[in-house]
N, C-alpha and C. Protein backbone atom coordinates (compact mmCIF):
# COMPACT_ATOMS: atom_id res chain seq x y z
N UNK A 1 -23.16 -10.63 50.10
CA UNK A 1 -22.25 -11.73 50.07
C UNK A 1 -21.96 -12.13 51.50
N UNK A 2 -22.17 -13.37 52.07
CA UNK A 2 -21.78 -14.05 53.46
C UNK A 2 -20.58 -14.61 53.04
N UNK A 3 -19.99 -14.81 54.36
CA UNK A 3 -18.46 -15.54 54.19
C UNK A 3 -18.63 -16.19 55.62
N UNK A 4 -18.46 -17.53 55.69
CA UNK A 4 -18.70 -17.82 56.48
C UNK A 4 -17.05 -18.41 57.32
N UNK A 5 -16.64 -18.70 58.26
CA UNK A 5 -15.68 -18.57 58.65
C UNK A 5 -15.44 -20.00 59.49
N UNK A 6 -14.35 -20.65 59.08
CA UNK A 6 -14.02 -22.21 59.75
C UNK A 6 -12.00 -22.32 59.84
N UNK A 7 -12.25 -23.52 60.61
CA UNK A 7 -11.23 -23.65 61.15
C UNK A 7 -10.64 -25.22 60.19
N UNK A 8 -9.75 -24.75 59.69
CA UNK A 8 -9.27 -25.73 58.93
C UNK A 8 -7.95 -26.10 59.02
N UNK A 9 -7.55 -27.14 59.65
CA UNK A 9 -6.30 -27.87 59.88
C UNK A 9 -5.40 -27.97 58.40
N UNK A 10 -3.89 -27.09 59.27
CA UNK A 10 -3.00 -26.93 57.78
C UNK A 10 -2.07 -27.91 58.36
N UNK A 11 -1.45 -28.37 57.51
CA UNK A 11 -0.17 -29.18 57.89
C UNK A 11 -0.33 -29.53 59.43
N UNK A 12 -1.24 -30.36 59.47
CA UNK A 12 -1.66 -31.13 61.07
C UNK A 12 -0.66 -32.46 61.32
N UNK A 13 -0.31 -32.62 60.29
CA UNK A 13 0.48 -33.97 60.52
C UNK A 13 1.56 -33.76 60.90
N UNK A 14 2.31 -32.42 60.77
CA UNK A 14 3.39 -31.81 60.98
C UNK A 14 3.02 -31.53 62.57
N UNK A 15 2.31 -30.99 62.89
CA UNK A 15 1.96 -30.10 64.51
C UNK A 15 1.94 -28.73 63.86
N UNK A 16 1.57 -27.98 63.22
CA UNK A 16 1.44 -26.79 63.11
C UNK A 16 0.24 -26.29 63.46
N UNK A 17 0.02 -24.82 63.82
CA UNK A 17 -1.44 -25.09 64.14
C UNK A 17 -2.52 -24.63 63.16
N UNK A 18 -3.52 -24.61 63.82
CA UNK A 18 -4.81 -24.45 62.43
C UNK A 18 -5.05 -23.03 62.17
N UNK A 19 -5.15 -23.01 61.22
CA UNK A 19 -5.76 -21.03 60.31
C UNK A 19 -6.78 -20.93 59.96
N UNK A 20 -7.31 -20.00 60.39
CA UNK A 20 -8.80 -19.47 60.28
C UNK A 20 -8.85 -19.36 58.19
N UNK A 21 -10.10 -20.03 58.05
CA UNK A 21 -9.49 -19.81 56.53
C UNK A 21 -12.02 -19.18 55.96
N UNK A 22 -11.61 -18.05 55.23
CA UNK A 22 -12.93 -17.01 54.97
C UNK A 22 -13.32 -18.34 53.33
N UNK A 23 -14.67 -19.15 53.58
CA UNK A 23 -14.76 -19.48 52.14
C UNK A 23 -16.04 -18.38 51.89
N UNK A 24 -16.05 -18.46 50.44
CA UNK A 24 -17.19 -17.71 50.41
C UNK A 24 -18.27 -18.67 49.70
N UNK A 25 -19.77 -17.95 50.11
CA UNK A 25 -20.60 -19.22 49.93
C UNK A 25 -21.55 -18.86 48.39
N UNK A 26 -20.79 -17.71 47.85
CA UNK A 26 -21.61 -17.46 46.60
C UNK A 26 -20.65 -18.12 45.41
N UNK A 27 -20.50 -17.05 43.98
CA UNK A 27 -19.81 -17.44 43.27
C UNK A 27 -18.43 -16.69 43.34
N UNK A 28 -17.53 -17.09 42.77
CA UNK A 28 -16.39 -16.58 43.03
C UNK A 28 -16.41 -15.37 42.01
N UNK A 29 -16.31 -15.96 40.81
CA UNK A 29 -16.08 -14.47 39.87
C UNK A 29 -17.26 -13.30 39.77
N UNK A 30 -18.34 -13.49 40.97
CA UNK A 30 -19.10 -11.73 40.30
C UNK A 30 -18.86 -10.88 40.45
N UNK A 31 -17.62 -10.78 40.62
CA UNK A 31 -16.75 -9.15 40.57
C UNK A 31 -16.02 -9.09 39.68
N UNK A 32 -15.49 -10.40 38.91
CA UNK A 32 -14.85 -9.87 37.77
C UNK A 32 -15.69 -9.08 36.22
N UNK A 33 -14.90 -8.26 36.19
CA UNK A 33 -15.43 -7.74 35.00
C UNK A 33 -14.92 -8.72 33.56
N UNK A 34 -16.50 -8.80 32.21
CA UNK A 34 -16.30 -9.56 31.46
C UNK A 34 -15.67 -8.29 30.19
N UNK A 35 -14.92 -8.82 28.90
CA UNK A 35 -14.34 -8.19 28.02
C UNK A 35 -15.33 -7.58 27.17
N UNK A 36 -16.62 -8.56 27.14
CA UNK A 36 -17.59 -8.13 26.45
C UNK A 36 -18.48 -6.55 27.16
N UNK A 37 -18.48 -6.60 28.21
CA UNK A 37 -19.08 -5.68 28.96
C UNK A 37 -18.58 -4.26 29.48
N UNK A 38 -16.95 -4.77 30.01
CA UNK A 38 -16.33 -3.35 30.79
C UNK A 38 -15.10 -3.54 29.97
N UNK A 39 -14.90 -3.75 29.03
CA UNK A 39 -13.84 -3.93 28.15
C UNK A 39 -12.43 -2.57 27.88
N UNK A 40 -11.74 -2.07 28.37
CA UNK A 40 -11.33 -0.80 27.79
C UNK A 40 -11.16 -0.63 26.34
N UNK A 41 -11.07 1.39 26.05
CA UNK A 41 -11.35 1.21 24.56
C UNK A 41 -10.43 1.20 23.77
N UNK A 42 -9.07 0.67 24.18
CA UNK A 42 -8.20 0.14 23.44
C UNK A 42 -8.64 -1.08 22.92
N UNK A 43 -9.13 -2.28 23.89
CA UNK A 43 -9.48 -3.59 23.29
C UNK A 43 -10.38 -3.72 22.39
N UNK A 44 -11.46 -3.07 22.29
CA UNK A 44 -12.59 -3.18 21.20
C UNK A 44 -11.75 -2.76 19.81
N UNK A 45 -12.58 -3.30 19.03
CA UNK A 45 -12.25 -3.34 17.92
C UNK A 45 -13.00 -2.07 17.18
N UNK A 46 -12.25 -1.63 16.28
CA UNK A 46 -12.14 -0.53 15.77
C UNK A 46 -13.39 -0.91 14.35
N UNK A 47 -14.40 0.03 14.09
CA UNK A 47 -15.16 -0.31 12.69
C UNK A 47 -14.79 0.61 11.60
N UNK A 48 -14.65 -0.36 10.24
CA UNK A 48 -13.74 0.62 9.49
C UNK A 48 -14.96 0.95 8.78
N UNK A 49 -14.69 1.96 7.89
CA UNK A 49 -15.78 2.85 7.20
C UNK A 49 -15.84 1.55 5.70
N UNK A 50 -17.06 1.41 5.50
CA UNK A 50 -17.10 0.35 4.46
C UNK A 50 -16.47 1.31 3.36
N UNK A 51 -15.98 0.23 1.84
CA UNK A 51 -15.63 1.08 0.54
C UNK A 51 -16.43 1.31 -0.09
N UNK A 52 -16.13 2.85 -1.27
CA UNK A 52 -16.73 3.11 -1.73
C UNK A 52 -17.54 2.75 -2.94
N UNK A 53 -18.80 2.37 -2.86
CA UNK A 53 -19.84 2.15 -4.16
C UNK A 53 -19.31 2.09 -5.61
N UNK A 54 -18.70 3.29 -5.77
CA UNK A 54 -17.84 3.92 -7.50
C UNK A 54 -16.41 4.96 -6.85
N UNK A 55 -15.91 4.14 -8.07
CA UNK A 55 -14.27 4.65 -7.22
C UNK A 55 -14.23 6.42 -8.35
N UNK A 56 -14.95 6.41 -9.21
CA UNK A 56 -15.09 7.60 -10.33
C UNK A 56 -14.01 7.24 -11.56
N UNK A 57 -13.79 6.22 -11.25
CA UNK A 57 -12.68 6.03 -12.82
C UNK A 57 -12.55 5.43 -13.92
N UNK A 58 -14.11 5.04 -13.57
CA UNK A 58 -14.98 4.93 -14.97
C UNK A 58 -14.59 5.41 -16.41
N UNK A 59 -14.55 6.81 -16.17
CA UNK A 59 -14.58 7.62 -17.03
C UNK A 59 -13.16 8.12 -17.92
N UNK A 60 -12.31 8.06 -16.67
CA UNK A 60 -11.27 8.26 -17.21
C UNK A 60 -10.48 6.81 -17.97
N UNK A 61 -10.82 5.43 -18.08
CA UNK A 61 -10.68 3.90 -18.00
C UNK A 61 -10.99 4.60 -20.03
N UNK A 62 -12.20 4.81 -19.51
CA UNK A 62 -12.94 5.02 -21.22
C UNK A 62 -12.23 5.57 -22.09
N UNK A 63 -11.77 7.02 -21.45
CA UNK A 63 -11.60 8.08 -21.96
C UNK A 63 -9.66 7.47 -22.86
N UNK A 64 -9.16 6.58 -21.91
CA UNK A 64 -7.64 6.27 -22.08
C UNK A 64 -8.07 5.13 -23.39
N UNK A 65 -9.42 4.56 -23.13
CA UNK A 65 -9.31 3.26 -24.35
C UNK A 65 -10.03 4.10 -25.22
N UNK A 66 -10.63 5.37 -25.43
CA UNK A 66 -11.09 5.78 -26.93
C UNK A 66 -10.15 6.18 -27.35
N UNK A 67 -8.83 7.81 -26.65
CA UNK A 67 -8.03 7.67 -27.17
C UNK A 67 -7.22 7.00 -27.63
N UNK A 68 -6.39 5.89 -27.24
CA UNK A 68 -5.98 5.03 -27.45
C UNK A 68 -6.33 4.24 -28.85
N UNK A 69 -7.56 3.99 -29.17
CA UNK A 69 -8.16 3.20 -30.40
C UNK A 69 -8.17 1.56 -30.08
N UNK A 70 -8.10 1.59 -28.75
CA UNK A 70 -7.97 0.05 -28.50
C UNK A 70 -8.83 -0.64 -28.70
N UNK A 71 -8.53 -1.83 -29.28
CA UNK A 71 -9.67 -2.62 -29.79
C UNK A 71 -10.27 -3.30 -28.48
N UNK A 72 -11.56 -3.31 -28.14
CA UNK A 72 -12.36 -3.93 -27.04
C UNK A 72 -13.24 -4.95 -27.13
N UNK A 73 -13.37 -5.72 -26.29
CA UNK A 73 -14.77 -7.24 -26.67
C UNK A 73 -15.86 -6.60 -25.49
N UNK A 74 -17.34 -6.39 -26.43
CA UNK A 74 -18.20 -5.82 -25.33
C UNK A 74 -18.85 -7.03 -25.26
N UNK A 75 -19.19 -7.93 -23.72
CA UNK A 75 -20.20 -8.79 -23.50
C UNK A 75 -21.33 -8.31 -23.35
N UNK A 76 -22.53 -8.35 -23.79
CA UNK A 76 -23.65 -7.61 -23.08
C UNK A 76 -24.82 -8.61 -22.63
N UNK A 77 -25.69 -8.09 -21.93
CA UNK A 77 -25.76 -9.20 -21.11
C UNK A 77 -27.16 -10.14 -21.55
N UNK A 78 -27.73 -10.15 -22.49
CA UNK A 78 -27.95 -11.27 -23.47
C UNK A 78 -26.85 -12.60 -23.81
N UNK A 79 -25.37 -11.95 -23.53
CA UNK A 79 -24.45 -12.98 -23.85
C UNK A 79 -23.71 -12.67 -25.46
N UNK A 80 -24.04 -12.24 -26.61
CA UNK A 80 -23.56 -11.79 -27.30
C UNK A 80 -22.57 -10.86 -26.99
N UNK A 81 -21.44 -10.86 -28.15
CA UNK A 81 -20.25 -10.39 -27.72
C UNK A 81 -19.90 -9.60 -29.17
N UNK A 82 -19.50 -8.36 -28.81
CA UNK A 82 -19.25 -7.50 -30.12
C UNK A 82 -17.71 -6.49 -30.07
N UNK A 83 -17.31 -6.77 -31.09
CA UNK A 83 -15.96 -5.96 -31.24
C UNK A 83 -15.64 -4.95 -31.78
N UNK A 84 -14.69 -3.52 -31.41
CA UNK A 84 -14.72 -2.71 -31.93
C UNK A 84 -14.10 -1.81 -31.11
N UNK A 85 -13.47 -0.56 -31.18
CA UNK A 85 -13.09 0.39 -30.25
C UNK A 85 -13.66 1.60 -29.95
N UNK A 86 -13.98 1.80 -28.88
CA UNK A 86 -14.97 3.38 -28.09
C UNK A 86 -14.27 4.19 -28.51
N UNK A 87 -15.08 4.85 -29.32
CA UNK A 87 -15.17 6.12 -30.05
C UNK A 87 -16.00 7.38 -28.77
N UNK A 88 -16.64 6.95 -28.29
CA UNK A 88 -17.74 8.04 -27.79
C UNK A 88 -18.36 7.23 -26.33
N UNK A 89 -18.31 8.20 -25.32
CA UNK A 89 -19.30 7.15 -24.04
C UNK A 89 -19.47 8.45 -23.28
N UNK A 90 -20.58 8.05 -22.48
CA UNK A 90 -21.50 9.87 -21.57
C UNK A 90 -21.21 8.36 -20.46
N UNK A 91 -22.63 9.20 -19.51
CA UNK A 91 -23.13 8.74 -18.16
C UNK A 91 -23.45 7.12 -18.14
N UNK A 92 -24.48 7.33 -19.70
CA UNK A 92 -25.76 6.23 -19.77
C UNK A 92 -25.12 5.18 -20.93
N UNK A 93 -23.86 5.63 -21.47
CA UNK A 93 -23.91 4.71 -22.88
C UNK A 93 -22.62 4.80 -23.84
N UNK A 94 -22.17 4.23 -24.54
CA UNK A 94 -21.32 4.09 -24.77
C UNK A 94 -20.76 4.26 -26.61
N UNK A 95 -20.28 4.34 -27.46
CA UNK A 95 -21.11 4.43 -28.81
C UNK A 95 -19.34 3.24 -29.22
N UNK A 96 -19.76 2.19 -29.97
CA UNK A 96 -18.53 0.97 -30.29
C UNK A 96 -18.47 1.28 -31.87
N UNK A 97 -17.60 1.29 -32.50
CA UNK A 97 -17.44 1.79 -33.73
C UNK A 97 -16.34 0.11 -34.21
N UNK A 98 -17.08 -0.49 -35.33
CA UNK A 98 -16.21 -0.98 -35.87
C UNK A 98 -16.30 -1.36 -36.72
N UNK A 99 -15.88 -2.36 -37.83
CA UNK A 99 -15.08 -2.33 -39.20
C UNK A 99 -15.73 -3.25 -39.81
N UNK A 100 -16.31 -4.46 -38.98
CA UNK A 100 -17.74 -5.28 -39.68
C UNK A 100 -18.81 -5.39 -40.07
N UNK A 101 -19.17 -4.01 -39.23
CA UNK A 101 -20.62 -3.92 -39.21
C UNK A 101 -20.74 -2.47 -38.44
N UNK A 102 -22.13 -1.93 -38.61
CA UNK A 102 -22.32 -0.86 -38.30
C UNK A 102 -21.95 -0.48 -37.00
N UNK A 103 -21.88 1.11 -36.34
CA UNK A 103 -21.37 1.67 -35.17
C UNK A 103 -22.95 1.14 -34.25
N UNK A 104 -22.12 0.77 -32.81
CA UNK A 104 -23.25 -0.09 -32.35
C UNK A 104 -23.13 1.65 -31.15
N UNK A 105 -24.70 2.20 -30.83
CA UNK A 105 -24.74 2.51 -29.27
C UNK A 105 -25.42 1.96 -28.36
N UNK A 106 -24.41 1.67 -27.25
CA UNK A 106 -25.21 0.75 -26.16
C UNK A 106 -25.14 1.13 -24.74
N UNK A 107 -25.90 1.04 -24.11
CA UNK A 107 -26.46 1.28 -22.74
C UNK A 107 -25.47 0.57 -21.93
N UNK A 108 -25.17 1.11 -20.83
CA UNK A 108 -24.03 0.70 -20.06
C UNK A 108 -24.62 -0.29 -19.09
N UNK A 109 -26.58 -0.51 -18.70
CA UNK A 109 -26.77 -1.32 -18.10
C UNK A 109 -26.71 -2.61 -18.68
N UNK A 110 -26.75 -2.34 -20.05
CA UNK A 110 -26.84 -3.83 -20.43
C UNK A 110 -25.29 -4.35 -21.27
N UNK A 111 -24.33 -3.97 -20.61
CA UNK A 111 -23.14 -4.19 -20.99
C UNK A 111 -22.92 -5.30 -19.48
N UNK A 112 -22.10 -6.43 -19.82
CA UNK A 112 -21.82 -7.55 -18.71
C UNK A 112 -20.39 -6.89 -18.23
N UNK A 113 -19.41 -7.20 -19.26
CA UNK A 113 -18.05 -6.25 -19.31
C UNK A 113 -17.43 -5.97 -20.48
N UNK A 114 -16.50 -4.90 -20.18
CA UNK A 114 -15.46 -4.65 -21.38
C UNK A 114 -14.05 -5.26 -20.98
N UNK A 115 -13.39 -5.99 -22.26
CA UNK A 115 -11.97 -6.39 -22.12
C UNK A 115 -11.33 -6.06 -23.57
N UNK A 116 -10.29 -5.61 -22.84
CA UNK A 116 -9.32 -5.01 -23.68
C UNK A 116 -8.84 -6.24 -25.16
N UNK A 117 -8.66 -6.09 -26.13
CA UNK A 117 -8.12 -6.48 -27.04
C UNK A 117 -6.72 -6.52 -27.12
N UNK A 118 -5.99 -7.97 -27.43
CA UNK A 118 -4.70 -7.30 -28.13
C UNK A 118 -4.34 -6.52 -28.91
N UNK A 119 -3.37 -5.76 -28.42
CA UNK A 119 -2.76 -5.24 -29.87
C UNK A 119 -3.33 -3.72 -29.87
N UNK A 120 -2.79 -2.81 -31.00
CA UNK A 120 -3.42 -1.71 -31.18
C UNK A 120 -4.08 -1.17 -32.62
N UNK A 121 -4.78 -0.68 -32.48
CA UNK A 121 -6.13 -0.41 -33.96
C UNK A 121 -4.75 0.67 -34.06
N UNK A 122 -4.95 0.85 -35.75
CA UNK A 122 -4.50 2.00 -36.51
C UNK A 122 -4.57 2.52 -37.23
């Protein structure tokens, strides 16, 4: 870095006299540090741990609507929609028991969703 050195008249109109004044002939800020670069590690931002995939409460969701006897609407994903209350469900499947027509078992991939029914079976 050069600095080159001149004589520059301050308040001349007054009579004061002149001050040696240092310009510099590069850029001014390449010593400042940028936020992106030398940032301290308070300022950066913190990465949160993404959420989890399956919260596990699947099972217990099921387990409260078989006991229960709650009547449920299964969409599956053809789009047909069937009614009845979970009697029985594992890993892979689910078994719908109801009063129109025969006990349906169905695969949990091809279920769209389950929603609760009003009211309670008895």
């Amino acid at each position: 870095m050069r600095f080159e050195t001149r004589r520059q008249p301050v308040g001349s109109e007054c009579g004061w006299p002149t001050v040696p004044v240092q310009h510099a002939t590069c850029m001014y800020n390449v010593g400042m540090p940028f936020r992106g670069s030398d940032a301290p590690n308070q300022m950066r931002k913190v990465k949160r741990a993404p959420p989890p995939d399956d919260t596990f409460e699947e099972a217990a969701y099921l387990k409260s609507l078989g006991e229960q006897q709650k009547p449920v609407r299964v969409k599956l994903v053809d789009g047909e929609i069937v009614e009845g209350w979970i009697e029985y469900y594992d890993r892979n499947m689910i078994r719908l028991t109801r009063e129109s027509g025969p006990n349906l078992f169905t695969f949990k991939h091809e279920i769209v969703y389950i929603e609760e029914g009003a009211g309670r079976r008895k």
